[in-house]
Structures are given as structure tokens and as C-alpha cells.
PDB file of N, CA and C in Angstrom:
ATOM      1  N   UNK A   1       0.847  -1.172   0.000  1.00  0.00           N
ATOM      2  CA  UNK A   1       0.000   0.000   0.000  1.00  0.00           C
ATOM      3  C   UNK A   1       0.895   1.238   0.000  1.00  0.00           C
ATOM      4  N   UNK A   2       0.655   2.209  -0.431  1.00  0.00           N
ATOM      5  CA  UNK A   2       1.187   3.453  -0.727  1.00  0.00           C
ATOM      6  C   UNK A   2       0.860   4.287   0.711  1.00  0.00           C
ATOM      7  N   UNK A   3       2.374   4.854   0.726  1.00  0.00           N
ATOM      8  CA  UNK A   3       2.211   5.429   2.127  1.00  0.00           C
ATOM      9  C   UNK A   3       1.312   7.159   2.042  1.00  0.00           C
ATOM     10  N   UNK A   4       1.514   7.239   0.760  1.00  0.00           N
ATOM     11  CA  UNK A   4       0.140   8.624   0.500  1.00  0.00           C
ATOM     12  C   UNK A   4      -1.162   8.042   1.150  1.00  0.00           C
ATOM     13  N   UNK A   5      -1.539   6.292   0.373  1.00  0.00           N
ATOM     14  CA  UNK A   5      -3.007   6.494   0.415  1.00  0.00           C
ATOM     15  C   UNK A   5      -3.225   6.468   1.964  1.00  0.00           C
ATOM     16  N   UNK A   6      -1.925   5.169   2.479  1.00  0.00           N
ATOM     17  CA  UNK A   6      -2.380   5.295   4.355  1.00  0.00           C
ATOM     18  C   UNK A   6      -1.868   6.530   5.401  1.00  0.00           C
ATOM     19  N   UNK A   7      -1.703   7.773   4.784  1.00  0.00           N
ATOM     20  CA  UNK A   7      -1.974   8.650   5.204  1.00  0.00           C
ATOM     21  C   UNK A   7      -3.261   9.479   4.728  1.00  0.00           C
ATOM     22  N   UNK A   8      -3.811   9.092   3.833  1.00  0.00           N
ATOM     23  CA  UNK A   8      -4.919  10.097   3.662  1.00  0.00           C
ATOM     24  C   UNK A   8      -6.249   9.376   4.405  1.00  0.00           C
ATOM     25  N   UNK A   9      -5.819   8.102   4.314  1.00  0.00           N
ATOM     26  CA  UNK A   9      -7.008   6.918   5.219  1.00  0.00           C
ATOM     27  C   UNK A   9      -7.218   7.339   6.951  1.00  0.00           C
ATOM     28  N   UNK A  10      -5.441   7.818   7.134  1.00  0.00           N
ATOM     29  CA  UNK A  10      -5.328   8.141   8.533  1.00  0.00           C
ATOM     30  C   UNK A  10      -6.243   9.408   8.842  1.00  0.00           C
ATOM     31  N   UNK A  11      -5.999  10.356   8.061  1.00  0.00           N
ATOM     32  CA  UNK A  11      -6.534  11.606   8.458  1.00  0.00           C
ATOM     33  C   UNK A  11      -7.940  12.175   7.428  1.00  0.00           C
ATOM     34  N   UNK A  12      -8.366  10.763   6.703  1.00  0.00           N
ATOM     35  CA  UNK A  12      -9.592  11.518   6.141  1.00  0.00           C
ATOM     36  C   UNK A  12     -10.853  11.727   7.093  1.00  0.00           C
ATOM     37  N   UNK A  13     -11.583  12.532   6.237  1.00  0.00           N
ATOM     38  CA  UNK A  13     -12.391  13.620   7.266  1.00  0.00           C
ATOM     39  C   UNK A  13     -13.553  13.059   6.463  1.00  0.00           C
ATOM     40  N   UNK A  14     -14.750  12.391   6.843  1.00  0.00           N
ATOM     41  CA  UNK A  14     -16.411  11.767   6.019  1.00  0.00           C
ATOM     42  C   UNK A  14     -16.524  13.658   5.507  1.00  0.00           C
ATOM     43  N   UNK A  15     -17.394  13.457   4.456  1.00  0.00           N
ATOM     44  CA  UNK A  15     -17.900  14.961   3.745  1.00  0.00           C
ATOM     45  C   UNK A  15     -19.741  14.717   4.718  1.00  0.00           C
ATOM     46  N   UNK A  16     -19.869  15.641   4.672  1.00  0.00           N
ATOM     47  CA  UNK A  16     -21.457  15.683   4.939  1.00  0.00           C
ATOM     48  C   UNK A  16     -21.934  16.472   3.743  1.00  0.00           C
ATOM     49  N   UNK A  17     -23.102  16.522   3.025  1.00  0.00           N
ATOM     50  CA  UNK A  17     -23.453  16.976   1.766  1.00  0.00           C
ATOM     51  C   UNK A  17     -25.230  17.524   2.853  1.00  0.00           C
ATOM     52  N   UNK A  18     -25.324  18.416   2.970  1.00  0.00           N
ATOM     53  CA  UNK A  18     -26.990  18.778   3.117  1.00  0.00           C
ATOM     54  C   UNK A  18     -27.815  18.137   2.084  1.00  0.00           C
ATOM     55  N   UNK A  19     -29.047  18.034   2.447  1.00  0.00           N
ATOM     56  CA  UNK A  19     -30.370  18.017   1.443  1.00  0.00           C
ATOM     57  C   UNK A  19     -30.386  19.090   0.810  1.00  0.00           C
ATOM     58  N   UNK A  20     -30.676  19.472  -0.503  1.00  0.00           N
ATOM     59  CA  UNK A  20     -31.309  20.293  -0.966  1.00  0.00           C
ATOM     60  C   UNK A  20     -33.128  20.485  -0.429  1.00  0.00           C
ATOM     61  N   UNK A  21     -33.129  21.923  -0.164  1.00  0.00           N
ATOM     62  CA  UNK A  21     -34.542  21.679   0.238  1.00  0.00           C
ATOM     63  C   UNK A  21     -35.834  21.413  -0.354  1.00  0.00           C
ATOM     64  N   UNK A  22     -36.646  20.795  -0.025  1.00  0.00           N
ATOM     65  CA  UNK A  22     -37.571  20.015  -0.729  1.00  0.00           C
ATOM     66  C   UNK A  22     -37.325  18.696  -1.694  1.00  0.00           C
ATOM     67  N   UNK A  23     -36.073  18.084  -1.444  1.00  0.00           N
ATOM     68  CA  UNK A  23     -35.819  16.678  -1.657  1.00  0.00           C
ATOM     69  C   UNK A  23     -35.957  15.610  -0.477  1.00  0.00           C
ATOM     70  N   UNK A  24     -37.091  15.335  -0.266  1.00  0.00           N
ATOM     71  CA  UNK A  24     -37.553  13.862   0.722  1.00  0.00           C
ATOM     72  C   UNK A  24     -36.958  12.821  -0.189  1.00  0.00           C
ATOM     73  N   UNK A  25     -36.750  11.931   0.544  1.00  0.00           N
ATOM     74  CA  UNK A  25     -36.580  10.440  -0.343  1.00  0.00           C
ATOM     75  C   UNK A  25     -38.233  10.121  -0.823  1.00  0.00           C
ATOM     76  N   UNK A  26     -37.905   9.720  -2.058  1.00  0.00           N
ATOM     77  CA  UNK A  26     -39.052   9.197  -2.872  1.00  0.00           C
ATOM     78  C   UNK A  26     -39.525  10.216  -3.978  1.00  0.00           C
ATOM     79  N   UNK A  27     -39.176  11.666  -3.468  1.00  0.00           N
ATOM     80  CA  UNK A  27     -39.292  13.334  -4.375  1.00  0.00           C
ATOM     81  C   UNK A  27     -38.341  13.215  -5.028  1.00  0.00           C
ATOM     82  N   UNK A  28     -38.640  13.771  -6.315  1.00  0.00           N
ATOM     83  CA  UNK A  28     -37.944  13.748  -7.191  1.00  0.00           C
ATOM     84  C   UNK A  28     -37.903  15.509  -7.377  1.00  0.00           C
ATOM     85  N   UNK A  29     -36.244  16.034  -7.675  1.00  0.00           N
ATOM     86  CA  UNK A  29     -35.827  17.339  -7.615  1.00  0.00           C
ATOM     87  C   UNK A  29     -36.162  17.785  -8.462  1.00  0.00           C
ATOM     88  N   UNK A  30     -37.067  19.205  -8.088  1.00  0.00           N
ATOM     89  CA  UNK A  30     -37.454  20.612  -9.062  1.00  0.00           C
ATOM     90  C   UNK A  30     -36.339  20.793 -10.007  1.00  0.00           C
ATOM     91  N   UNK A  31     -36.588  20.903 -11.459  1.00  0.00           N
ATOM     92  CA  UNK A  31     -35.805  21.176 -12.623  1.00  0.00           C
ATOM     93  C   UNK A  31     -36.022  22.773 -12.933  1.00  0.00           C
ATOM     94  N   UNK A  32     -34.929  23.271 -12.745  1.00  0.00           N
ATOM     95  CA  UNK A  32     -35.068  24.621 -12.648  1.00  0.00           C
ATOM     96  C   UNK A  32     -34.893  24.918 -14.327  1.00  0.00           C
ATOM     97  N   UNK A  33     -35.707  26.081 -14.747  1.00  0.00           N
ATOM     98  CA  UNK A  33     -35.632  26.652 -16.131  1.00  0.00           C
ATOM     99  C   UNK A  33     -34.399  27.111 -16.828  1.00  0.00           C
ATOM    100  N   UNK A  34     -33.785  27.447 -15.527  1.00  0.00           N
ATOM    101  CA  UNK A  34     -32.345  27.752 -15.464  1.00  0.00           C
ATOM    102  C   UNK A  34     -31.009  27.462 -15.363  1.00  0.00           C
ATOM    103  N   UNK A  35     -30.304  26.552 -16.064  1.00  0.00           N
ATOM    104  CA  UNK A  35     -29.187  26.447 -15.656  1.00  0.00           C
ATOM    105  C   UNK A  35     -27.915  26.923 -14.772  1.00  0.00           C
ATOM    106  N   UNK A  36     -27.640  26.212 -14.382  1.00  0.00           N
ATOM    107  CA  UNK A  36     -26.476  27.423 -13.883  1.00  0.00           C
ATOM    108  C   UNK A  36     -25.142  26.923 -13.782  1.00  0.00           C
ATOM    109  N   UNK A  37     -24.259  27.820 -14.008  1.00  0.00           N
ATOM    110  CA  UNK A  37     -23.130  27.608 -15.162  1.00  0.00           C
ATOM    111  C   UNK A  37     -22.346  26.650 -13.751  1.00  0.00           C
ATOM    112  N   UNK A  38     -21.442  25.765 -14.668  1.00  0.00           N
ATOM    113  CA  UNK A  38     -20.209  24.501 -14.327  1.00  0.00           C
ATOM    114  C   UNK A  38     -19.130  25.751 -13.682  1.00  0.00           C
ATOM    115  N   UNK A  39     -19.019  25.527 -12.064  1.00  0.00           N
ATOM    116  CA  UNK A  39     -18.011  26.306 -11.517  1.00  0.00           C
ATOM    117  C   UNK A  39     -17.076  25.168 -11.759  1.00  0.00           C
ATOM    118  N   UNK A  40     -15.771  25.836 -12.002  1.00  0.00           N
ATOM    119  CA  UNK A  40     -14.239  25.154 -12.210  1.00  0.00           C
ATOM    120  C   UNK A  40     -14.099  24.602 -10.987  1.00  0.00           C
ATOM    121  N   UNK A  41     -13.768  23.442 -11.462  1.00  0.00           N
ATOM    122  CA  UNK A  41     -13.229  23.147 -10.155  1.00  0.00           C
ATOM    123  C   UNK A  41     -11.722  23.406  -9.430  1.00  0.00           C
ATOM    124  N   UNK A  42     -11.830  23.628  -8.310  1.00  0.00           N
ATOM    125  CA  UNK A  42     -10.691  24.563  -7.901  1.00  0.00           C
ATOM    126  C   UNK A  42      -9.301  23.278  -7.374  1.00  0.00           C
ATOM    127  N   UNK A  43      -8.331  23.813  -7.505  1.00  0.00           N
ATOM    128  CA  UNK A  43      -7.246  22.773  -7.429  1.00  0.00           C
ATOM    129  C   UNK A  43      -6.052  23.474  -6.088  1.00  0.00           C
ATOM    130  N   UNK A  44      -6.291  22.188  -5.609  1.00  0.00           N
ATOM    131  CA  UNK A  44      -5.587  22.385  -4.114  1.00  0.00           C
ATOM    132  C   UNK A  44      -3.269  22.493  -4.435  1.00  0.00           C
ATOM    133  N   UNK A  45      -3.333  23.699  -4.126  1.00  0.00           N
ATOM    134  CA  UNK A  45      -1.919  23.673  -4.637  1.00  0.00           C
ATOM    135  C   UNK A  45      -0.606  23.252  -3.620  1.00  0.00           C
ATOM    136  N   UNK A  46      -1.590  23.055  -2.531  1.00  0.00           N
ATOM    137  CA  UNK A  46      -0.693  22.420  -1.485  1.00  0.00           C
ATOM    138  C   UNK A  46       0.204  20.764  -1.885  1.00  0.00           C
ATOM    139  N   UNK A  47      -1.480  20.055  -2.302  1.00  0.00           N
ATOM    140  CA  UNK A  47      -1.055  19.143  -3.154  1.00  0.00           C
ATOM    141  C   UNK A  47       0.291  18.790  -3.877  1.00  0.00           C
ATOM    142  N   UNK A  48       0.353  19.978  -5.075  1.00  0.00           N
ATOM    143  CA  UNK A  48       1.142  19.825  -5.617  1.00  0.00           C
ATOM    144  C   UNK A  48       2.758  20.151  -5.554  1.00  0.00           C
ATOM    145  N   UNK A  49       2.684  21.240  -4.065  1.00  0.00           N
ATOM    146  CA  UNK A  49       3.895  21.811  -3.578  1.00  0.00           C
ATOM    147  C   UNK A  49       4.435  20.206  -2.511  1.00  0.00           C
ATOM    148  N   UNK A  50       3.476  19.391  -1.986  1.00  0.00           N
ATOM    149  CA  UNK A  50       3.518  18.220  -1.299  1.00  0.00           C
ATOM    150  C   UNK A  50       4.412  17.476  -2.138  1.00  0.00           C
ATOM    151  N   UNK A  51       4.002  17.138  -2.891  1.00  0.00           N
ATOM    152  CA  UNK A  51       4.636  16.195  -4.377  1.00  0.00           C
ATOM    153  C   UNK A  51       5.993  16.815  -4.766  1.00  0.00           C
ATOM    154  N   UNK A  52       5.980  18.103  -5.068  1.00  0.00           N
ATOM    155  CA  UNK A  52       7.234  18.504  -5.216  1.00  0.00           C
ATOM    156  C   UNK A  52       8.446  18.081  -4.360  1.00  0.00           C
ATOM    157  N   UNK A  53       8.236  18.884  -2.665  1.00  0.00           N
ATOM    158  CA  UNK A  53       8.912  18.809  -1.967  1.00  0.00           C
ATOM    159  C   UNK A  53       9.730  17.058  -1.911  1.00  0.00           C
ATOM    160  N   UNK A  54       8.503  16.196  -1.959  1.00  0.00           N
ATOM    161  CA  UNK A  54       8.473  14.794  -1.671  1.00  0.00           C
ATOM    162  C   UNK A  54       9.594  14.144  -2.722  1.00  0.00           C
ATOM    163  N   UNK A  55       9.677  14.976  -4.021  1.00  0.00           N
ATOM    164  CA  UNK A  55      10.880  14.243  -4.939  1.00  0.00           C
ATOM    165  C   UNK A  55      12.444  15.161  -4.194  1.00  0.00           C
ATOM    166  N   UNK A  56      12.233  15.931  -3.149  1.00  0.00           N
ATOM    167  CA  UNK A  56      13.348  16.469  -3.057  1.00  0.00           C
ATOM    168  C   UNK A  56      14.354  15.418  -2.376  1.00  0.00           C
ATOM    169  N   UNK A  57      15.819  15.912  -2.318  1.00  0.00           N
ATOM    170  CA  UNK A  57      16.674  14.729  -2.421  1.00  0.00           C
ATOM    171  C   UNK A  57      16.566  13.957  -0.607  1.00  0.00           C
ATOM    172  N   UNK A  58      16.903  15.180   0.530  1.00  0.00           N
ATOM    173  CA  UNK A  58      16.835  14.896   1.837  1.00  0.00           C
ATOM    174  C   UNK A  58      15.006  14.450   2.198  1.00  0.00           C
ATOM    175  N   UNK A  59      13.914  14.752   1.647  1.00  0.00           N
ATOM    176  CA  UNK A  59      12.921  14.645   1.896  1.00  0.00           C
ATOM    177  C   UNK A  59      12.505  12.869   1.274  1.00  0.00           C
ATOM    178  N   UNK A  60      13.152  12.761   0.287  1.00  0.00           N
ATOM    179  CA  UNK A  60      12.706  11.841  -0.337  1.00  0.00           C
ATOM    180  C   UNK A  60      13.780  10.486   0.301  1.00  0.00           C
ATOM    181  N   UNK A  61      14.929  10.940   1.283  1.00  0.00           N
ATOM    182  CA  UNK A  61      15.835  10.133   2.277  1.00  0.00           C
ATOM    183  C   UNK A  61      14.308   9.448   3.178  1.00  0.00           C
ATOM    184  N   UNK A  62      13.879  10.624   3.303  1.00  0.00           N
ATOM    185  CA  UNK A  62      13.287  10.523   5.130  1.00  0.00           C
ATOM    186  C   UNK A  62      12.063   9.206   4.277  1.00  0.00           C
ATOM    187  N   UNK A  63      10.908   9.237   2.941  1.00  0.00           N
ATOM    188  CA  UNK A  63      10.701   8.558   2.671  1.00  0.00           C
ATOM    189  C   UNK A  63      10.867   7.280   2.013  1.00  0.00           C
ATOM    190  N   UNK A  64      12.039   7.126   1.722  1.00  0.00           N
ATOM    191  CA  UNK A  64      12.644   5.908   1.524  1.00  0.00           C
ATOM    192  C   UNK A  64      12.638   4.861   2.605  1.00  0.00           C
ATOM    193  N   UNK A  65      13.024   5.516   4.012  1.00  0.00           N
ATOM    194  CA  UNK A  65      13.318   5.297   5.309  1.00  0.00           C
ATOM    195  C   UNK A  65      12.155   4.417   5.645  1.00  0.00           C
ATOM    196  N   UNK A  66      10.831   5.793   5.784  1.00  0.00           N
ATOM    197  CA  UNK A  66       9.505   5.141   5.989  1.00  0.00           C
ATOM    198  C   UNK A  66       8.989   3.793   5.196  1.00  0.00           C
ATOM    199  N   UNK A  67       9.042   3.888   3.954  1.00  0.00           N
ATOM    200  CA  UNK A  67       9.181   2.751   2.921  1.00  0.00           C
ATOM    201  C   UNK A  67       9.806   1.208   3.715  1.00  0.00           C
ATOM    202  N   UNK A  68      10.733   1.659   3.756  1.00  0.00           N
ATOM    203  CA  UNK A  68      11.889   0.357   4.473  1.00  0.00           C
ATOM    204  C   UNK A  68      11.031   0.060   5.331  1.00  0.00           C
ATOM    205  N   UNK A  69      10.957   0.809   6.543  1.00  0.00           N
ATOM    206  CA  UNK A  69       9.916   0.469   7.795  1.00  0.00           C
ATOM    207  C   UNK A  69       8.702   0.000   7.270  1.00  0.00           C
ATOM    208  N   UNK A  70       8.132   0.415   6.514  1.00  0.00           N
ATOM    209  CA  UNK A  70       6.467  -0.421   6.421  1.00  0.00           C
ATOM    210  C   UNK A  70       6.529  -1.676   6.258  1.00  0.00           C
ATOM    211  N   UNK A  71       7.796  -1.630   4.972  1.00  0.00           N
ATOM    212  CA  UNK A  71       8.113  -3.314   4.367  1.00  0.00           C
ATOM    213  C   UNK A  71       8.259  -4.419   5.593  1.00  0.00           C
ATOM    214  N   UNK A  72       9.389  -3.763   6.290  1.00  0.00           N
ATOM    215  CA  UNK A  72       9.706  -4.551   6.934  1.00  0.00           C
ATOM    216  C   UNK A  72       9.416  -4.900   8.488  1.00  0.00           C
ATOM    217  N   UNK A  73       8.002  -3.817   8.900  1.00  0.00           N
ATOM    218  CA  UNK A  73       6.563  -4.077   9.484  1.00  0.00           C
ATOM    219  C   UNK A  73       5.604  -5.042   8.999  1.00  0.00           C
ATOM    220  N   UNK A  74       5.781  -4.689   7.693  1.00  0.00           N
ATOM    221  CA  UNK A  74       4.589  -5.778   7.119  1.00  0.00           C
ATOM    222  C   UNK A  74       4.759  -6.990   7.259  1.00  0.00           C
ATOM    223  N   UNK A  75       6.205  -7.763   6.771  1.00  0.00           N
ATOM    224  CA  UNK A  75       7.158  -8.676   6.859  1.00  0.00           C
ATOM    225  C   UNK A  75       6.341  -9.698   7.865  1.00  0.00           C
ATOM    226  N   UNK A  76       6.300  -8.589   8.885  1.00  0.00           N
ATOM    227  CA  UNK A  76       6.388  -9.374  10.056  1.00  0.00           C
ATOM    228  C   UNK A  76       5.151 -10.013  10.598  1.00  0.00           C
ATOM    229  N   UNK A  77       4.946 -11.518  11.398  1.00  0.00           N
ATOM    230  CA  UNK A  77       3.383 -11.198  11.995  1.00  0.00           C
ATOM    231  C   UNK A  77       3.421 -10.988  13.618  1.00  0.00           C
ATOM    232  N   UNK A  78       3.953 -10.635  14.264  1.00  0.00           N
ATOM    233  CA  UNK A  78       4.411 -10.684  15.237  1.00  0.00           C
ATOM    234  C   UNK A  78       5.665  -9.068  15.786  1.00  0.00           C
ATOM    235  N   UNK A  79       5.160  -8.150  16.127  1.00  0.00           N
ATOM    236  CA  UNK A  79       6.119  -7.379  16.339  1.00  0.00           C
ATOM    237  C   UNK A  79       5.333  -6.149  17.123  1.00  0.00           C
ATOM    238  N   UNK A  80       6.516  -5.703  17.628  1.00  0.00           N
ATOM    239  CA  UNK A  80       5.753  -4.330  18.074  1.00  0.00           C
ATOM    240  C   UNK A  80       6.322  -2.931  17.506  1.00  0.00           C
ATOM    241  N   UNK A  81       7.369  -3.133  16.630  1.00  0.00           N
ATOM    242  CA  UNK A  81       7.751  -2.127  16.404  1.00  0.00           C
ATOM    243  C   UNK A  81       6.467  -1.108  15.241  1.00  0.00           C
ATOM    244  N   UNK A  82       6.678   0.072  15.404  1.00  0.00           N
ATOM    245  CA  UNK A  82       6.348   0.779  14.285  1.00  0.00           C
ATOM    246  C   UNK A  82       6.448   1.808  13.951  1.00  0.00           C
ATOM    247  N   UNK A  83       6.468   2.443  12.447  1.00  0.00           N
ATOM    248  CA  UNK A  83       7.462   3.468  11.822  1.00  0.00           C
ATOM    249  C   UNK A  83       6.765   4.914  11.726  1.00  0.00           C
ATOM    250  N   UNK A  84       6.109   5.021  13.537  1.00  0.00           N
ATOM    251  CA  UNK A  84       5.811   6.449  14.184  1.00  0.00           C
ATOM    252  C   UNK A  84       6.359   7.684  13.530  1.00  0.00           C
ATOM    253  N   UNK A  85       7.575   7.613  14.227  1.00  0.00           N
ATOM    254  CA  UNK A  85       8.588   8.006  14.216  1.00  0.00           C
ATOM    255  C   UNK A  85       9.141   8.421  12.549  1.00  0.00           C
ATOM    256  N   UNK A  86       9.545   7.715  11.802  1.00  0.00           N
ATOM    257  CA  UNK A  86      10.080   7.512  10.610  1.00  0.00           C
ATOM    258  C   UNK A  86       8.674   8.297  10.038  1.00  0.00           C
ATOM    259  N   UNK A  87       7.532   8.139  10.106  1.00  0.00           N
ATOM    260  CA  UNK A  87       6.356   8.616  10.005  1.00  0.00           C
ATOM    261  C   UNK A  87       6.442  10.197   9.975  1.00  0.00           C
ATOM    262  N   UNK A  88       6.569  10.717  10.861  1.00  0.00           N
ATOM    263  CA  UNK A  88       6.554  11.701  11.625  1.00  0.00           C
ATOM    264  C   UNK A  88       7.889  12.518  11.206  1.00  0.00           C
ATOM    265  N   UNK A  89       8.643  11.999  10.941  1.00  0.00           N
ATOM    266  CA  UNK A  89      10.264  12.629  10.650  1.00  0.00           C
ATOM    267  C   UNK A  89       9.964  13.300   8.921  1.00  0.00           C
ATOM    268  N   UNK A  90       9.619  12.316   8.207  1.00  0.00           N
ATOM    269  CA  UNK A  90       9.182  12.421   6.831  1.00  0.00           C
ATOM    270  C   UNK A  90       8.010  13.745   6.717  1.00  0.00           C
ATOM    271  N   UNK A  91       6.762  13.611   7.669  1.00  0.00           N
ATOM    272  CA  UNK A  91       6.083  14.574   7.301  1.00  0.00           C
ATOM    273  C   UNK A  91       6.491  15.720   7.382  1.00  0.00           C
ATOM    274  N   UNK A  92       6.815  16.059   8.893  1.00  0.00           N
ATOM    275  CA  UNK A  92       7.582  17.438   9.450  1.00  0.00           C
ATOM    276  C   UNK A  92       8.519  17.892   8.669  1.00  0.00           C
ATOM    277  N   UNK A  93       9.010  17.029   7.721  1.00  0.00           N
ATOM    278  CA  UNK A  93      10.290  17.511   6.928  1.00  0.00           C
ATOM    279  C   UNK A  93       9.278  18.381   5.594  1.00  0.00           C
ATOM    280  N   UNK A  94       8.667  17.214   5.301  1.00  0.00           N
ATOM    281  CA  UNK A  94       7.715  17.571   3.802  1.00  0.00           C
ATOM    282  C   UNK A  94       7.192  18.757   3.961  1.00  0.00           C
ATOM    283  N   UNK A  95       6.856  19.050   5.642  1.00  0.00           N
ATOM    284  CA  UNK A  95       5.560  20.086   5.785  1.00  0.00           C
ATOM    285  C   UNK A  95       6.079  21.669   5.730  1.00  0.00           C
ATOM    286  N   UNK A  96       7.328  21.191   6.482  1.00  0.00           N
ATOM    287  CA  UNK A  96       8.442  22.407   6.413  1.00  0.00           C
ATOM    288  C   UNK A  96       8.656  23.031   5.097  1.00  0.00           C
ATOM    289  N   UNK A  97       9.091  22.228   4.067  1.00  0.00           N
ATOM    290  CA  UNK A  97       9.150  22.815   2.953  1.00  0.00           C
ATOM    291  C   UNK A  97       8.039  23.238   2.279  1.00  0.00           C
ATOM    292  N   UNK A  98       6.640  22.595   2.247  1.00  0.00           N
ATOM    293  CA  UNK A  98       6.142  23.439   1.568  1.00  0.00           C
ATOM    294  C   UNK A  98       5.659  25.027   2.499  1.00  0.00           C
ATOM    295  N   UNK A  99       5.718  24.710   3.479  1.00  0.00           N
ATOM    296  CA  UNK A  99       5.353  25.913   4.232  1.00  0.00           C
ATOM    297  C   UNK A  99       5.899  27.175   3.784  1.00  0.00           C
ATOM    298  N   UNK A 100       7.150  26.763   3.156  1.00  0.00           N
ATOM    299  CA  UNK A 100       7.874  28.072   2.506  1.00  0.00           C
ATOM    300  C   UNK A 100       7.457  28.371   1.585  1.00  0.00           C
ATOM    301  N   UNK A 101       6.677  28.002   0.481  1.00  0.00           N
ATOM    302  CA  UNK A 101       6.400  28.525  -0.735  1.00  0.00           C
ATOM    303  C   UNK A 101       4.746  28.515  -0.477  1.00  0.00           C
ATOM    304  N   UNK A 102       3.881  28.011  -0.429  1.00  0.00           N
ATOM    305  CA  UNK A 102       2.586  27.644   0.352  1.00  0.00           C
ATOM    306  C   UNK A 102       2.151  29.169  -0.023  1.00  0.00           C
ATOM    307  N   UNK A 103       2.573  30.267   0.966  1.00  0.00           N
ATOM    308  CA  UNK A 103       1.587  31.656   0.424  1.00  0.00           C
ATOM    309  C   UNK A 103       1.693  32.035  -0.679  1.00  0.00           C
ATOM    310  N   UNK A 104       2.769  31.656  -1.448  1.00  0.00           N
ATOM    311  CA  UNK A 104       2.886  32.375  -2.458  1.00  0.00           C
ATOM    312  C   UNK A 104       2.008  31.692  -3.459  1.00  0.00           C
ATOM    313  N   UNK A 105       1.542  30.664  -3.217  1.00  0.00           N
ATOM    314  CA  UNK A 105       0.474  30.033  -4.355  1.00  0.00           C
ATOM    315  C   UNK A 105      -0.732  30.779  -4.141  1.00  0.00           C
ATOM    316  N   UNK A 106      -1.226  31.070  -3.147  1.00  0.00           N
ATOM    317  CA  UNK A 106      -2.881  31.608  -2.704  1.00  0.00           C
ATOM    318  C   UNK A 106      -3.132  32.915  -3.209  1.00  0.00           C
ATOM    319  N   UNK A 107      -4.473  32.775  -3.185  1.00  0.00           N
ATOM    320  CA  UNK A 107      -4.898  34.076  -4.161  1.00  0.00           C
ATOM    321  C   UNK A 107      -5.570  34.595  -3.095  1.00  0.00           C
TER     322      UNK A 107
END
């Protein structure tokens, strides 16, 4: 497993979506005369400053590291160790760097 997806598993957040009003289950939604126009969808640039940082040479040490540790967590059936730490070393590093460029993306 990819240590992106079991971090986003770790810290995903459920969405809650409201009802639109006057949709009961079994109602079928008012068709408005009106369209209304396709907002862009907006693109998270943290994302991509994440990814950056992550190919950098010392950042991409600290995940190699983590890598090693999962493998050789997984390996195992029996253990107590786990790659907290190595976890934690990798993000703080990642987070640091984008923190530096981070405002300069926002509008």
C-alpha cells in the first residue's frame, strides 16, 4: 500500500453533503428553467507543492526510510515495532518545505 493512500485513510475527514430543500426520499428534484453555469473546479496547490517537496533529495531520504519500515513491518506477523517516528520525521520535513512557498500560491 502506498504510504500517501495510508496517510490520507489516517486523516480523512467523512464529507457531509446537506439536502437540498424540498428533496424527501421518494421526491424527485425541481428542474429549474435555469441552468447554472459549471463552476471550475478549484485545485488544491498544497497538493502539488507536497509532491514537489516529496521528490526532493533529503525529503525523499526521510521517505525511503519510511518505505523500508512499512516493508519490513509488514514482513512481520508478530512485532511491536512501528514506523511512528520515521512517520513523523518524513512529514515534518515535507511540511516544512512546503510551508515556505505555500503563500505564495494563494490568491
Amino acid at each position: 500500500m502506498n504510504v500517501f493512500q495510508t496517510i490520507r485513510e489516517w486523516f480523512s475527514i467523512g464529507q457531509i453533503h446537506a439536502d437540498e430543500p424540498g428533496e424527501e426520499e421518494g421526491e424527485e428534484p425541481e428542474e429549474d428553467s435555469e441552468e447554472e453555469p459549471e463552476e471550475e473546479e478549484l485545485k488544491d496547490p498544497m497538493e502539488d507543492l507536497r509532491e514537489e517537496c516529496t521528490n526532493q533529495r533529503e525529503i525523499s531520504k526521510l521517505y525511503d526510510i519510511l518505505n523500508d519500515c512499512n516493508d519490513r513491518v509488514n514482513s512481520k506477523t508478530k512485532t511491536q515495532e512501528t514506523c511512528e517516528q520515521e512517520l513523523f520525521d518524513f512529514l515534518q520535513e515535507r511540511d516544512n518545505c512546503v510551508s515556505k512557498t505555500l503563500f505564495d500560491h494563494l490568491q
